[in-house]
C-alpha atoms as a PDB file:
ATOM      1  CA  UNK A   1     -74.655  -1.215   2.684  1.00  0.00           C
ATOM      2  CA  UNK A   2     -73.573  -1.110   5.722  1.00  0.00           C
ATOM      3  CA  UNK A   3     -70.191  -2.888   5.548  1.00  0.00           C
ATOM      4  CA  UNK A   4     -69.291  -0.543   2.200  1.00  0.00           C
ATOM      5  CA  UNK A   5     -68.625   2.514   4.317  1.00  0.00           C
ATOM      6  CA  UNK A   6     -66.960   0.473   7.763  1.00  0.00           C
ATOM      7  CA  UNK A   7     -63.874   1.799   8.452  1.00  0.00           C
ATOM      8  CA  UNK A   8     -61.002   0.039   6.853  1.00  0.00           C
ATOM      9  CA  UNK A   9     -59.595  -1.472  10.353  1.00  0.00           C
ATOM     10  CA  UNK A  10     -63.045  -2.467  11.540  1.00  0.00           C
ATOM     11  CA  UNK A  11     -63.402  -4.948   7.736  1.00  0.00           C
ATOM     12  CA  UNK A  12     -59.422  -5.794   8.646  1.00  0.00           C
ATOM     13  CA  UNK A  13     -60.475  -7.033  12.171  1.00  0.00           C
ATOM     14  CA  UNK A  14     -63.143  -9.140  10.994  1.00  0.00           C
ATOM     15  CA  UNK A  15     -61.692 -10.558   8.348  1.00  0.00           C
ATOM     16  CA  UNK A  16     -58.979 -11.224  10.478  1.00  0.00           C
ATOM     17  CA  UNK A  17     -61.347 -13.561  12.820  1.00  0.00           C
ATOM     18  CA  UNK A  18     -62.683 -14.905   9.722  1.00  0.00           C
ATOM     19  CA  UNK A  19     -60.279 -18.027   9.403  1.00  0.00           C
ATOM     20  CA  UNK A  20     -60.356 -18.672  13.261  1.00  0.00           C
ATOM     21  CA  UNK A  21     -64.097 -18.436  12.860  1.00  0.00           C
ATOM     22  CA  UNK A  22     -64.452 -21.300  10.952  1.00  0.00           C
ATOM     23  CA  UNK A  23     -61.393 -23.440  12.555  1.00  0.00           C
ATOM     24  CA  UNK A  24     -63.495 -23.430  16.024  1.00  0.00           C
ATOM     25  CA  UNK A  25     -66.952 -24.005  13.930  1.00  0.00           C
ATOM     26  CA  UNK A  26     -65.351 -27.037  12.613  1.00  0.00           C
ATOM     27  CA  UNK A  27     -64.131 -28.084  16.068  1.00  0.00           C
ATOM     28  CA  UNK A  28     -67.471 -27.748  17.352  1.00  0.00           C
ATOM     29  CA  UNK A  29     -69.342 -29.712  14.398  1.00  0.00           C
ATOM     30  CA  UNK A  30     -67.303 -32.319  14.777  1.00  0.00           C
ATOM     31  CA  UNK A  31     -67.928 -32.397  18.865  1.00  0.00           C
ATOM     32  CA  UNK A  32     -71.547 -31.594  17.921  1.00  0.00           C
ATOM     33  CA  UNK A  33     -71.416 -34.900  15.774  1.00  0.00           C
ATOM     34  CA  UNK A  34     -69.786 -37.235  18.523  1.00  0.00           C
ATOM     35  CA  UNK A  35     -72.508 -36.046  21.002  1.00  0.00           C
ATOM     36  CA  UNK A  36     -75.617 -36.461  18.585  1.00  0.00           C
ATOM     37  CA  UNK A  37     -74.380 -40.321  17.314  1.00  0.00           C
ATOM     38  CA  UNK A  38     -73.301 -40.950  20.224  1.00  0.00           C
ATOM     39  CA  UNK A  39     -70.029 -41.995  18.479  1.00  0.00           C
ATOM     40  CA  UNK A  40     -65.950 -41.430  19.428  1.00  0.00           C
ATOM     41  CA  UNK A  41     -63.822 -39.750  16.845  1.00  0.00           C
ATOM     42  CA  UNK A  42     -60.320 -40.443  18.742  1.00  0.00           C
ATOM     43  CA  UNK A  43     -59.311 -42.359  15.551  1.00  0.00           C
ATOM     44  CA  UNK A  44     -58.939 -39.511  13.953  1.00  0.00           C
ATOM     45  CA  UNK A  45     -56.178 -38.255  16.338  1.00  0.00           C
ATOM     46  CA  UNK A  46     -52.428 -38.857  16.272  1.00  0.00           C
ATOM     47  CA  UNK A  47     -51.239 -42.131  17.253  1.00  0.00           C
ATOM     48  CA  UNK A  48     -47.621 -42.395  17.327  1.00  0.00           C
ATOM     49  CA  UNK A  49     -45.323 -44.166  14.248  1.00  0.00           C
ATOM     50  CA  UNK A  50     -49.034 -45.712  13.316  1.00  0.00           C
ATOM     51  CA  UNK A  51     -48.962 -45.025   9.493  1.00  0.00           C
ATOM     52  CA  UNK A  52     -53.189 -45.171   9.301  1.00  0.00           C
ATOM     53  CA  UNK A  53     -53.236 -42.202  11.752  1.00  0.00           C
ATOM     54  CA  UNK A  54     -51.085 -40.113   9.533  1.00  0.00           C
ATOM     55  CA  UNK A  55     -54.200 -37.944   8.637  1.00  0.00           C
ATOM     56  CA  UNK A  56     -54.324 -36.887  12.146  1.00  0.00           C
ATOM     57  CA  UNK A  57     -51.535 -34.560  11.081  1.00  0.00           C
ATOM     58  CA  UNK A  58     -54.395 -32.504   9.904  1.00  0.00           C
ATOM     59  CA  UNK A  59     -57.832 -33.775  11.413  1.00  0.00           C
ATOM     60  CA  UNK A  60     -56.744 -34.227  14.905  1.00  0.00           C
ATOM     61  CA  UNK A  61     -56.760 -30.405  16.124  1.00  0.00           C
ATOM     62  CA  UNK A  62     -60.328 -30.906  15.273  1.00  0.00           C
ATOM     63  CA  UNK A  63     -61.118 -33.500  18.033  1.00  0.00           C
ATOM     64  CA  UNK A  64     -61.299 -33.036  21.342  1.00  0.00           C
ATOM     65  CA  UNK A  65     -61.800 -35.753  24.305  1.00  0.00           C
ATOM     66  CA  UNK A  66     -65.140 -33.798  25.911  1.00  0.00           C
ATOM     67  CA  UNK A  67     -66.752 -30.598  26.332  1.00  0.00           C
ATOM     68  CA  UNK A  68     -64.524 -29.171  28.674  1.00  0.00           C
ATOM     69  CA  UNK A  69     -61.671 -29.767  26.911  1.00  0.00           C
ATOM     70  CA  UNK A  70     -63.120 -27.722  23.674  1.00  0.00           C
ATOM     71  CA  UNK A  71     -64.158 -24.720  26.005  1.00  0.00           C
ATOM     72  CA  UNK A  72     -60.317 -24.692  27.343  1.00  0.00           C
ATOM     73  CA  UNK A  73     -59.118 -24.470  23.528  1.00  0.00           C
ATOM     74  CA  UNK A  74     -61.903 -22.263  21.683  1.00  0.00           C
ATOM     75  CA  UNK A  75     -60.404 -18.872  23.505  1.00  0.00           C
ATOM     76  CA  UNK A  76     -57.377 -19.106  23.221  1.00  0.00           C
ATOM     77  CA  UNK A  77     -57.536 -20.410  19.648  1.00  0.00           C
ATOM     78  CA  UNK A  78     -59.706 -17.455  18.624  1.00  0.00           C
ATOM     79  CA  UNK A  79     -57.785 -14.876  20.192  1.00  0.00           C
ATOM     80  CA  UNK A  80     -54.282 -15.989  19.051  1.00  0.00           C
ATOM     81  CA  UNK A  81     -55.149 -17.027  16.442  1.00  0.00           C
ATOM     82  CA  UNK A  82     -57.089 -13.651  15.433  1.00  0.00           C
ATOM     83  CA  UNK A  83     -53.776 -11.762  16.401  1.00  0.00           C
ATOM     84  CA  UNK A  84     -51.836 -14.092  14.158  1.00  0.00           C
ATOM     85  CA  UNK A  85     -54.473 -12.719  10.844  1.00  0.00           C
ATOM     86  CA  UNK A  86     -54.332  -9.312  12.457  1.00  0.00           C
ATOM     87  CA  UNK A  87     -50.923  -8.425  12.757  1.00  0.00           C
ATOM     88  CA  UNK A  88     -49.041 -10.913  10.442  1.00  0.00           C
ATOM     89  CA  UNK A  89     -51.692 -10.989   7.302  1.00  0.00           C
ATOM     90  CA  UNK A  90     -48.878 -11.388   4.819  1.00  0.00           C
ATOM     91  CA  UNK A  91     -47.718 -15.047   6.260  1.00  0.00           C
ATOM     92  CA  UNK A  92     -50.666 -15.758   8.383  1.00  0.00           C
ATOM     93  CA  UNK A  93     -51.285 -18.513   6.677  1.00  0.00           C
ATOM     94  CA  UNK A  94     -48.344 -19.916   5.672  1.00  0.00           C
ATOM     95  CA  UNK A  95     -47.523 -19.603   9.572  1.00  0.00           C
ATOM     96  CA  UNK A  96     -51.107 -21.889  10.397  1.00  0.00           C
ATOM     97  CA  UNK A  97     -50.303 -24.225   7.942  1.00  0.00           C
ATOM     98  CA  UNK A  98     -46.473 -24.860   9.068  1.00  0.00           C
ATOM     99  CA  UNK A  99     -48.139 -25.250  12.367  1.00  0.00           C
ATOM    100  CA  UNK A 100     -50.391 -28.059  11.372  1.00  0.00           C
ATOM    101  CA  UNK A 101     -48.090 -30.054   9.541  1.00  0.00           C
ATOM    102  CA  UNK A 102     -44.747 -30.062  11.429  1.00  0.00           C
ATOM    103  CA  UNK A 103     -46.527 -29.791  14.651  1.00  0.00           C
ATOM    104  CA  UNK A 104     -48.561 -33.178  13.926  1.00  0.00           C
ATOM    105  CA  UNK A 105     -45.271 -34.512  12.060  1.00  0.00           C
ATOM    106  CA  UNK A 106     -43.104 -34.011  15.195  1.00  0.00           C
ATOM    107  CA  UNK A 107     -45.719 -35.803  17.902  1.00  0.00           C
ATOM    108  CA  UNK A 108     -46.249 -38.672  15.169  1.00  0.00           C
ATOM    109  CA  UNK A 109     -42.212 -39.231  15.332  1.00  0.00           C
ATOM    110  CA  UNK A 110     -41.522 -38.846  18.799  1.00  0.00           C
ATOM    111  CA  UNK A 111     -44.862 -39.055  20.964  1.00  0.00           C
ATOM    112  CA  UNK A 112     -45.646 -41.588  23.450  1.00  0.00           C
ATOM    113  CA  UNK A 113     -47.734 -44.463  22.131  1.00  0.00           C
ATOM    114  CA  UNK A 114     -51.226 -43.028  22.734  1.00  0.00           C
ATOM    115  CA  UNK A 115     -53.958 -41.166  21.165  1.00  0.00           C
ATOM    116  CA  UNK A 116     -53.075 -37.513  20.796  1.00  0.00           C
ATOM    117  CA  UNK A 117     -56.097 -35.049  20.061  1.00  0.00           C
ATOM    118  CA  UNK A 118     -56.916 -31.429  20.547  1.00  0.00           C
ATOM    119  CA  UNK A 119     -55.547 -27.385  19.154  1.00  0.00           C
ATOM    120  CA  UNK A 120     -53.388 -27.231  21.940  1.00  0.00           C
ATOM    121  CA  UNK A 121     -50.292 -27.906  19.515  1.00  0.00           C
ATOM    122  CA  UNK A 122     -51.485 -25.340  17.145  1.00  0.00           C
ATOM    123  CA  UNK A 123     -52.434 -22.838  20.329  1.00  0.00           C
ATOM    124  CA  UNK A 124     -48.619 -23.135  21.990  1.00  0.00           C
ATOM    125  CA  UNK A 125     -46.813 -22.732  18.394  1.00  0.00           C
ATOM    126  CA  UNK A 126     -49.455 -19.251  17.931  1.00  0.00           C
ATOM    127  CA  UNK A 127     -48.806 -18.095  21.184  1.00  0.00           C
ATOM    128  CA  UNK A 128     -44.771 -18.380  20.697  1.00  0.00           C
ATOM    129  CA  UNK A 129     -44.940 -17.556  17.230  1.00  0.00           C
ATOM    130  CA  UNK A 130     -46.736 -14.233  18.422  1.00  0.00           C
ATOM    131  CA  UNK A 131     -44.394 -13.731  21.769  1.00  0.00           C
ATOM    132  CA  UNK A 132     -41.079 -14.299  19.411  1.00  0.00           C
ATOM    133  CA  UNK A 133     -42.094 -12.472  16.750  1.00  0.00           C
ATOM    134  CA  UNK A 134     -43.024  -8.957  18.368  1.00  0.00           C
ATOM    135  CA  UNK A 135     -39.098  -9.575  20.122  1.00  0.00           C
ATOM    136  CA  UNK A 136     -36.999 -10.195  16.780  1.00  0.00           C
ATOM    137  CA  UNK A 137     -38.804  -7.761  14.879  1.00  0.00           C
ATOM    138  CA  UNK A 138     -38.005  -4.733  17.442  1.00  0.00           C
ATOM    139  CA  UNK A 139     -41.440  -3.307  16.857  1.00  0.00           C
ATOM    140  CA  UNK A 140     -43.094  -1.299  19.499  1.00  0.00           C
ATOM    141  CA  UNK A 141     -46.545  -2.508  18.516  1.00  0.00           C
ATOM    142  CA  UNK A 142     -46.023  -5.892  18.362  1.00  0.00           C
ATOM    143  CA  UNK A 143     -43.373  -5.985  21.267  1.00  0.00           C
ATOM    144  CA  UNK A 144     -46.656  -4.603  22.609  1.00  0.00           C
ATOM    145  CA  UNK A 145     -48.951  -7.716  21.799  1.00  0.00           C
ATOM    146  CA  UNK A 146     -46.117 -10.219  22.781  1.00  0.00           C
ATOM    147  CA  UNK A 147     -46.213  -8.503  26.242  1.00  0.00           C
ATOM    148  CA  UNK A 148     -49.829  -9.003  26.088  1.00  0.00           C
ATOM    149  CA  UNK A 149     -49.681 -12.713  25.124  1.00  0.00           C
ATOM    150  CA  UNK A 150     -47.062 -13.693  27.774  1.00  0.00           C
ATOM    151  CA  UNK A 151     -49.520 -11.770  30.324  1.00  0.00           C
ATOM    152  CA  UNK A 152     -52.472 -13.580  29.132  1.00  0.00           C
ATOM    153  CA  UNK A 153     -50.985 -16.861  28.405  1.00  0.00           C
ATOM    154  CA  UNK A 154     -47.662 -16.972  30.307  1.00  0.00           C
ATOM    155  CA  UNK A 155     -48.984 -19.694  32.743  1.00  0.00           C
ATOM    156  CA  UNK A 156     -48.733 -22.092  29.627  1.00  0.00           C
ATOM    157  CA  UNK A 157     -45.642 -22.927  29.287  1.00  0.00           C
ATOM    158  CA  UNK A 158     -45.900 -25.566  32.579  1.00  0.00           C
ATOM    159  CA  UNK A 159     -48.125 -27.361  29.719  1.00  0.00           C
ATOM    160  CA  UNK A 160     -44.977 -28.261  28.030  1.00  0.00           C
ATOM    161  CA  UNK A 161     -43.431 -30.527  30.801  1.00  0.00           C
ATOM    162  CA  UNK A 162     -44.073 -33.764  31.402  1.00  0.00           C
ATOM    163  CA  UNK A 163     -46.439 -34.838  34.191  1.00  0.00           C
ATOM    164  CA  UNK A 164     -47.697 -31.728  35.116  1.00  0.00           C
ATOM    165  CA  UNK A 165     -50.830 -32.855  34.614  1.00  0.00           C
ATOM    166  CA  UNK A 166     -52.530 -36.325  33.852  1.00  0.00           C
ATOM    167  CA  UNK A 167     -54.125 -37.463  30.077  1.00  0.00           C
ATOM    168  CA  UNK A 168     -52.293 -34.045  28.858  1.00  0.00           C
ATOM    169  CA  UNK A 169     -50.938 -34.513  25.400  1.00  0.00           C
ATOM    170  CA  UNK A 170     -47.134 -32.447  26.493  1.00  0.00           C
ATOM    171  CA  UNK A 171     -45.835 -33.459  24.022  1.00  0.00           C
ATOM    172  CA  UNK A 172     -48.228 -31.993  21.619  1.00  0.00           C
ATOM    173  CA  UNK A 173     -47.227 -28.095  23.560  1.00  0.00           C
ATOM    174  CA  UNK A 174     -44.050 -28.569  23.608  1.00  0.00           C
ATOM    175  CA  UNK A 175     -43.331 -29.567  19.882  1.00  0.00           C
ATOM    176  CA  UNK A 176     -46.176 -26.689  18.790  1.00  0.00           C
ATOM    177  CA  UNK A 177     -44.101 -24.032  21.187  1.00  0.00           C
ATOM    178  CA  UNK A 178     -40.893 -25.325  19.649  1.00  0.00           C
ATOM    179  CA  UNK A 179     -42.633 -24.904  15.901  1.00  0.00           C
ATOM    180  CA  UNK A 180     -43.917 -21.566  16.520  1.00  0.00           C
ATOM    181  CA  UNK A 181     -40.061 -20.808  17.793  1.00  0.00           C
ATOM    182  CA  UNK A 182     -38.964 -21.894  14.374  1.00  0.00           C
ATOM    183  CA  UNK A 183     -41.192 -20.032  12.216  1.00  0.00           C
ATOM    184  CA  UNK A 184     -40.553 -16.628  14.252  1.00  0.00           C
ATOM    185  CA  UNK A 185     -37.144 -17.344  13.212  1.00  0.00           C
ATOM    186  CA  UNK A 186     -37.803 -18.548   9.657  1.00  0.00           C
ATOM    187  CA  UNK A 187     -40.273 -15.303   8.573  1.00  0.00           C
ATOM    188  CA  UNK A 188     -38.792 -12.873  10.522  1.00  0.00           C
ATOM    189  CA  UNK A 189     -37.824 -10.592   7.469  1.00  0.00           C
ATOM    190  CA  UNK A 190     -41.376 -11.273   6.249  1.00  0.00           C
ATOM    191  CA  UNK A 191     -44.579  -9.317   7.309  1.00  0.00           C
ATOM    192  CA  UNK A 192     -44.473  -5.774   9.553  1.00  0.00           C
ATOM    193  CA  UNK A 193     -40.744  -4.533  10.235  1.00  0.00           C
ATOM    194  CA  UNK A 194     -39.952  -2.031  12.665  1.00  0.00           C
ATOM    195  CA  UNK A 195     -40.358   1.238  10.763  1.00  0.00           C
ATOM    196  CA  UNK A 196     -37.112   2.386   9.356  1.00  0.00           C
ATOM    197  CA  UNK A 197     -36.208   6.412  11.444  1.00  0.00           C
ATOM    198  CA  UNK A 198     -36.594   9.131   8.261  1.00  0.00           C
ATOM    199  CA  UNK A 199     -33.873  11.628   8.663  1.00  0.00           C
ATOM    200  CA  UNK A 200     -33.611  15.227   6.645  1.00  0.00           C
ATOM    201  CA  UNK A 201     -30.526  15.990   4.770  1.00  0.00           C
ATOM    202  CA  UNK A 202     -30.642  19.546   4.896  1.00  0.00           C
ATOM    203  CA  UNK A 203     -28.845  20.744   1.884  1.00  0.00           C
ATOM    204  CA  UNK A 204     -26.382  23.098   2.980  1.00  0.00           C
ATOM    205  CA  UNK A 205     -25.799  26.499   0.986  1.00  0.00           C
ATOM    206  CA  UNK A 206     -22.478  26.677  -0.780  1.00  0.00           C
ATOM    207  CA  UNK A 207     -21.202  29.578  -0.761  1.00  0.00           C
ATOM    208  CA  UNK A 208     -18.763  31.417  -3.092  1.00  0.00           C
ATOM    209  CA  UNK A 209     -15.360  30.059  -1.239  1.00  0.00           C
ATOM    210  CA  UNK A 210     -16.927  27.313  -0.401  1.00  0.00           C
ATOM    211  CA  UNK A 211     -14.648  24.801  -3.335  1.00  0.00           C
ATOM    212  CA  UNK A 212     -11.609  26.709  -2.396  1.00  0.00           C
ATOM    213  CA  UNK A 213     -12.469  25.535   1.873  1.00  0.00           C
ATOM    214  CA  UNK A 214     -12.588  22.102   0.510  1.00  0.00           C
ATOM    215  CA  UNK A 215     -16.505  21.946   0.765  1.00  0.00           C
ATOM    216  CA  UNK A 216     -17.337  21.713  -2.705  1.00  0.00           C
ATOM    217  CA  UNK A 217     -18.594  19.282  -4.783  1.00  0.00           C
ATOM    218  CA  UNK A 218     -16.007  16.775  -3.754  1.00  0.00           C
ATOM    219  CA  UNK A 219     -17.536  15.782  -0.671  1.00  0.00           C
ATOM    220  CA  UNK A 220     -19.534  12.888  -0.135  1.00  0.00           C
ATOM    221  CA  UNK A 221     -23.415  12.582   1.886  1.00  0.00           C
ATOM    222  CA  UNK A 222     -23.079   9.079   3.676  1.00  0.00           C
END
């Protein structure tokens, strides 16, 4: 009873976190999994031009090599990725699932030959996606949020260099940066626009002389 008289952006902001809800659940099932059968799941990750690791396109966001390394995604995820179902509901998921695929595609292609795992892909293309986005589009609010993300998350983009740090898939941020990049780009005209300024045409009175000044129905309102 309670939800049936919420106010309409309370329901929007929790259905917005619904989707990145169950994306970390699923990411901490799995983990929960590894830890209770005492069991590795690195196979299903992204290995490199290996065609039986193709299904890590999908499944390897999922995994994660420890504890640690799932705490430094879940944030991040949820928050961006909360934004993402917030702001941009109308291709929010057409946006996640570009992310997936040609994120995963692009580090099977090029990536060096080792096991890639982790959201980190997914979390660099969200966080450009969301930075880019707010720019193109001109619109205070979401200039607003990209100001917000490159405050929060601005520190990220050393992740997308090579040897920064040690056993860090870079590869995996820098192709997921590059994808959200694209998809800025590529649904730009789709989703919130910058509202269009409303301007009055005051109709002018015509008055009695006013065909004979050359103000009559001839003229033309651009």
């Amino acid at each position: 009873m309670e939800d049936k008289y919420a106010p309409p952006e309370k329901k929007r902001l929790l259905l917005s976190m619904l989707i990145p809800f169950i994306f970390i659940a699923l990411m901490w099932l799995v983990k929960a999994i590894e830890v209770l059968f005492d069991t590795d799941l690195y196979f299903l990750g992204i290995f490199p031009l290996k065609a039986s690791s193709l299904t890590g396109i999908i499944t390897s966001p999922f995994i994660h090599a420890d504890l640690q390394h799932l705490f430094n995604n879940t944030l991040p995820l949820f928050v961006l990725c909360t934004a993402l179902f917030y702001f941009y509901s109308q291709v929010a998921f057409k946006v996640l699932l570009w992310l997936f695929v040609f994120t995963g595609l692009a580090v099977w292609i090029t990536g060096r030959p080792s096991w890639h795992i982790g959201a980190s892909g997914i979390i660099y293309g969200l966080a450009t996606f969301l930075f880019v986005s707010g720019i193109i589009r001109r619109h205070i609010p979401l200039m607003g949020l990209s100001l917000l993300v490159a405050f929060l998350y601005g520190e990220m983009v050393w992740g997308i260099f090579p040897g920064i740090r040690l056993n860090i898939s870079w590869e995996s941020h820098m192709l997921g940066a590059a994808v959200g990049l694209f998809l800025a780009a590529w649904y730009r005209a789709e989703g919130p626009q910058r509202p269009v300024p409303f301007y009055e045409n005051e109709e002018e009175d015509e008055g009695p002389g006013a065909e004979e000044n050359g103000e009559g129905s001839d003229n033309q309102r651009n």
